[in-house]
Protein backbone atom coordinates (compact mmCIF):
# COMPACT_ATOMS: atom_id res chain seq x y z
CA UNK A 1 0.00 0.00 0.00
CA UNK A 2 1.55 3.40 -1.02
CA UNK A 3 2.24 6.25 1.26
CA UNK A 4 -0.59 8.57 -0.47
CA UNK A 5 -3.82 5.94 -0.46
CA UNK A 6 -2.68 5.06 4.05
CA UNK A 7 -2.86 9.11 3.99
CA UNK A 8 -6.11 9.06 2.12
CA UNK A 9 -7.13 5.88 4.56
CA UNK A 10 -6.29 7.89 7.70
CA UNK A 11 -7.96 11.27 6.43
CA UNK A 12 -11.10 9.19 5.99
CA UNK A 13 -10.75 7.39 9.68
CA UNK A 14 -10.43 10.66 11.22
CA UNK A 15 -13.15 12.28 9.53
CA UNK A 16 -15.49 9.36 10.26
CA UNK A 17 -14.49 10.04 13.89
CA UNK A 18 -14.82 13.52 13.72
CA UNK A 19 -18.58 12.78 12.29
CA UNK A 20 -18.98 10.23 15.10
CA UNK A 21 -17.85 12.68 17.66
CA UNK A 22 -20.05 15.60 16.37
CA UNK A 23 -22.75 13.13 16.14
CA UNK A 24 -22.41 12.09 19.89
CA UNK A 25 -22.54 15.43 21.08
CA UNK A 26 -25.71 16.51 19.18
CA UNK A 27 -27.48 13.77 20.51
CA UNK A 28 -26.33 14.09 23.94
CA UNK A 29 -27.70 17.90 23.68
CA UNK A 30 -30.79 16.84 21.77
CA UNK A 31 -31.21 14.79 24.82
CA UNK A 32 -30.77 17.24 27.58
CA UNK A 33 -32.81 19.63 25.49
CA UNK A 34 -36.19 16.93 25.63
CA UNK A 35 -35.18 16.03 29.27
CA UNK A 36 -35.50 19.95 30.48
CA UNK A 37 -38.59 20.24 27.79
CA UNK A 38 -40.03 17.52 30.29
CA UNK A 39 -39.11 18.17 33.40
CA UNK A 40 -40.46 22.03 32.62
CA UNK A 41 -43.90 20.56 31.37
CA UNK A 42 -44.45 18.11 34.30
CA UNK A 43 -44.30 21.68 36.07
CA UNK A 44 -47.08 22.78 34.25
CA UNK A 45 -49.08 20.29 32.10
CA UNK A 46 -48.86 17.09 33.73
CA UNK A 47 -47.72 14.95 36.52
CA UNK A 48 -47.06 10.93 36.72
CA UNK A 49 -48.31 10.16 40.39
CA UNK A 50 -48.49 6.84 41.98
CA UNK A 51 -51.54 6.08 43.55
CA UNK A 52 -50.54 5.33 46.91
CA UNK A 53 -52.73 3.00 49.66
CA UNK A 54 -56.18 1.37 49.00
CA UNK A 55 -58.20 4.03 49.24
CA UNK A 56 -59.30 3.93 45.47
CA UNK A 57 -59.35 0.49 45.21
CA UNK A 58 -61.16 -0.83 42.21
CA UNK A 59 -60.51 2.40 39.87
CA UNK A 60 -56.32 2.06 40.83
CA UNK A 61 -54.62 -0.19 43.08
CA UNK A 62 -51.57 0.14 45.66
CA UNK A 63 -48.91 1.28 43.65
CA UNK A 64 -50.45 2.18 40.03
CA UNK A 65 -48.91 5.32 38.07
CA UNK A 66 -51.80 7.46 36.13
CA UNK A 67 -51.69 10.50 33.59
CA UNK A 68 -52.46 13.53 35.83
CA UNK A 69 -53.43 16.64 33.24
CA UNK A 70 -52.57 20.13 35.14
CA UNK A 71 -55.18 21.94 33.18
CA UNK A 72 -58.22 20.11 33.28
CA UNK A 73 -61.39 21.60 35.30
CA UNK A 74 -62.75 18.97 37.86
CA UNK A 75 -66.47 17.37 37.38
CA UNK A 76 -68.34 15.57 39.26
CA UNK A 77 -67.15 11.50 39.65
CA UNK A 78 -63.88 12.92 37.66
CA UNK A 79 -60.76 11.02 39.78
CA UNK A 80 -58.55 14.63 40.79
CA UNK A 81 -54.77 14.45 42.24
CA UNK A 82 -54.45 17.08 45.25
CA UNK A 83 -52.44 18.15 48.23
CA UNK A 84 -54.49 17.07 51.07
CA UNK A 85 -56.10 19.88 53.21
CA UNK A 86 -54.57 18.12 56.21
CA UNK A 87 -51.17 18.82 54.86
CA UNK A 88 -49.78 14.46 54.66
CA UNK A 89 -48.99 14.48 50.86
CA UNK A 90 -51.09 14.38 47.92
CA UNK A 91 -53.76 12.01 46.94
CA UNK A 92 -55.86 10.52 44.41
CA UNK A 93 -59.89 10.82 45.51
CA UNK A 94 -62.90 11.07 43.06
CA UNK A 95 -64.76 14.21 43.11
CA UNK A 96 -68.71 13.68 44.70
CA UNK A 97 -70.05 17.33 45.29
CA UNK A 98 -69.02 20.47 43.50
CA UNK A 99 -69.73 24.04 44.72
CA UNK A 100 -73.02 24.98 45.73
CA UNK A 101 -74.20 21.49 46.17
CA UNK A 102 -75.21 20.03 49.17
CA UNK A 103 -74.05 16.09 49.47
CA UNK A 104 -76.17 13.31 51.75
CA UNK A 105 -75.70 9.78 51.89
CA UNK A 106 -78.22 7.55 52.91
CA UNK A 107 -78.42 3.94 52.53
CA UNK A 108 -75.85 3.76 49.73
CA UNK A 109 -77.25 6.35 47.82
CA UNK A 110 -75.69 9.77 46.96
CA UNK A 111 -78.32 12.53 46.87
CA UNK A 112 -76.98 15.92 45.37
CA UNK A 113 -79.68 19.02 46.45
CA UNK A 114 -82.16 16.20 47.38
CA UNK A 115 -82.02 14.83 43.32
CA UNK A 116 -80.51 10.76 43.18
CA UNK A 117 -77.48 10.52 41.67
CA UNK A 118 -76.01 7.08 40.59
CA UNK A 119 -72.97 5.98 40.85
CA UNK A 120 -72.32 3.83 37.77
CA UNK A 121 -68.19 2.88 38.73
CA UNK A 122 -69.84 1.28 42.74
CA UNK A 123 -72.96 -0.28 41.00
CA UNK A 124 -71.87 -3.77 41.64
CA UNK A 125 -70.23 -3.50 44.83
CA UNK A 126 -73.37 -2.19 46.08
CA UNK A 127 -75.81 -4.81 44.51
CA UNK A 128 -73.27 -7.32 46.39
CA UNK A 129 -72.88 -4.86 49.44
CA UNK A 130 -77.07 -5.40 49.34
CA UNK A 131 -76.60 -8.77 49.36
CA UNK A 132 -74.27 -9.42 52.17
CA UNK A 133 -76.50 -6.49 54.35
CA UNK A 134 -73.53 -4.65 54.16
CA UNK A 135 -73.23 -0.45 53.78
CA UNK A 136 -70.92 0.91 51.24
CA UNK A 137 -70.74 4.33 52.26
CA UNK A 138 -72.12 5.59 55.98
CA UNK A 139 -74.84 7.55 55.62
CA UNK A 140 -73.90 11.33 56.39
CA UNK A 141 -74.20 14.91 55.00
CA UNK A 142 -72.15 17.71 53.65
CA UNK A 143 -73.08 20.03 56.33
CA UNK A 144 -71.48 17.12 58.97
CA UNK A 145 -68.36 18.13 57.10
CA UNK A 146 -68.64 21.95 56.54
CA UNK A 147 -70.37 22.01 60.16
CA UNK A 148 -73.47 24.40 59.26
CA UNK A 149 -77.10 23.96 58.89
CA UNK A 150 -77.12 24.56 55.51
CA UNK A 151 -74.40 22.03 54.23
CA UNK A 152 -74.02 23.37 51.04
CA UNK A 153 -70.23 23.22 49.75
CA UNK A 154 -68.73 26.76 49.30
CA UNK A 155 -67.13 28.36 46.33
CA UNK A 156 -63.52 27.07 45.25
CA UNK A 157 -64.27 23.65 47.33
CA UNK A 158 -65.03 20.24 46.31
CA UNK A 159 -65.81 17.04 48.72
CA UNK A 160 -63.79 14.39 47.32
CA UNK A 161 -64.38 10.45 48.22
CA UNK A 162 -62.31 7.36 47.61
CA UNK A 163 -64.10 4.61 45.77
CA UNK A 164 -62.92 1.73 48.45
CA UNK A 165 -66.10 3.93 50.67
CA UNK A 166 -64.61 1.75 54.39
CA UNK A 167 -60.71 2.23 54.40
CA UNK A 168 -60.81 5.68 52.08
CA UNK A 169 -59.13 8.69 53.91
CA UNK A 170 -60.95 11.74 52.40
CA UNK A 171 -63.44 14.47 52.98
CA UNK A 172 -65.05 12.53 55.87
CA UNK A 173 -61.69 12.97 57.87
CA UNK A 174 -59.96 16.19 56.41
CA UNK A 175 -62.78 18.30 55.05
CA UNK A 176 -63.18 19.48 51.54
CA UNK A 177 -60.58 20.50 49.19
CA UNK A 178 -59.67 23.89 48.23
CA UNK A 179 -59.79 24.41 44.16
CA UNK A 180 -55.96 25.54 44.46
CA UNK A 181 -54.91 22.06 45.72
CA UNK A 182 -55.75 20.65 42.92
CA UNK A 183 -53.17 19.97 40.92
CA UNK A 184 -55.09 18.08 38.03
CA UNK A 185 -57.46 15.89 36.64
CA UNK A 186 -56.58 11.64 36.36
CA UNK A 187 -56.99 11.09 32.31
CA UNK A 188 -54.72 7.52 31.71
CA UNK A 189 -53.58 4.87 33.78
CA UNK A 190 -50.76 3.99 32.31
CA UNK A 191 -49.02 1.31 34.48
CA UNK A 192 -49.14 -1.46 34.84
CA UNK A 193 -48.91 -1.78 30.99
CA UNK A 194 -51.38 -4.83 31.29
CA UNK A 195 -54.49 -2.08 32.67
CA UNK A 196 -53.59 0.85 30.76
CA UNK A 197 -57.03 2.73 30.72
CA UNK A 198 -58.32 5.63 29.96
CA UNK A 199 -60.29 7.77 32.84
């Protein structure tokens, strides 16, 4: 092999590793550049909880991660992720009375203002619940929880209640939750891969 085509060999090499090395470094940027992009919108658009406890059993077990969206408006029976008004983390609850409703309970049936409401995601655990003489939920009222007469829930609040009605901390024990504590609205549950479904 002549002197010029091991010069024209090594020219290529170190332009290939050049290339590589430029390559490499875009990449790594490109990467750091998505992982900030991320990190900035779990700040603002959406957060990747873990449901944590029993207290929503059924809808998410001990240890499932959901799709929280930051900007969604709560509704009624919409699943919401919120710092707790007693101040012991955040939690995932379902939301049962919005403002200017007043909530009652009696014999496993949610009244909102007096009109029956059903609630189509407990319908079979309280046709079984019925069967073994069993209560789902203990009867009570909003104003129990807001302690007035009236009962109604203010402006800004919502009374939130986990689905598993007997082990659930939530409303009953910590009052209602303040529209700012909300930090969003439970769209996907996205893991375990095997019950990825949409809320």
């Amino acid at each position: 092999m002549t002197k010029k085509k091991v010069r024209t060999k090594n020219k290529k090499r170190r332009k290939k590793q050049r290339l590589l090395k430029e390559l490499c470094k875009e990449l790594g940027i490109t990467f750091l550049i998505v992982l900030l992009c991320l990190f900035l919108l779990s700040k603002v658009v959406f957060a990747l909880p873990k449901n944590e406890g029993y207290g929503m059993r059924e809808a998410l077990n001990e240890g499932d991660r959901v799709y929280v969206d930051r900007l969604g408006t709560p509704k009624r029976f919409s699943l919401i992720y919120f710092k707790q008004p007693d101040g012991n983390g955040a939690s995932l609850r379902r939301v049962i009375g919005l403002p200017g409703e007043r909530i009652l309970y009696s014999k496993d049936e949610l009244y909102v203002d007096g009109r029956l409401v059903v609630e189509r995601f407990l319908q079979k655990k309280v046709a079984q619940a019925k069967i073994d003489d069993v209560m789902i939920t203990e009867d009570f009222d909003s104003s129990a929880i807001l302690g007035t007469t009236d009962g109604i829930i203010p402006k800004g609040k919502y009374l939130v209640l986990g689905d598993n009605r007997n082990y659930a901390t939530d409303s009953r024990y910590y009052g209602l939750v303040d529209q700012r504590d909300v930090i969003g609205i439970v769209k996907l549950r996205f893991s375990p891969f095997y019950q990825i479904g949409i809320y």
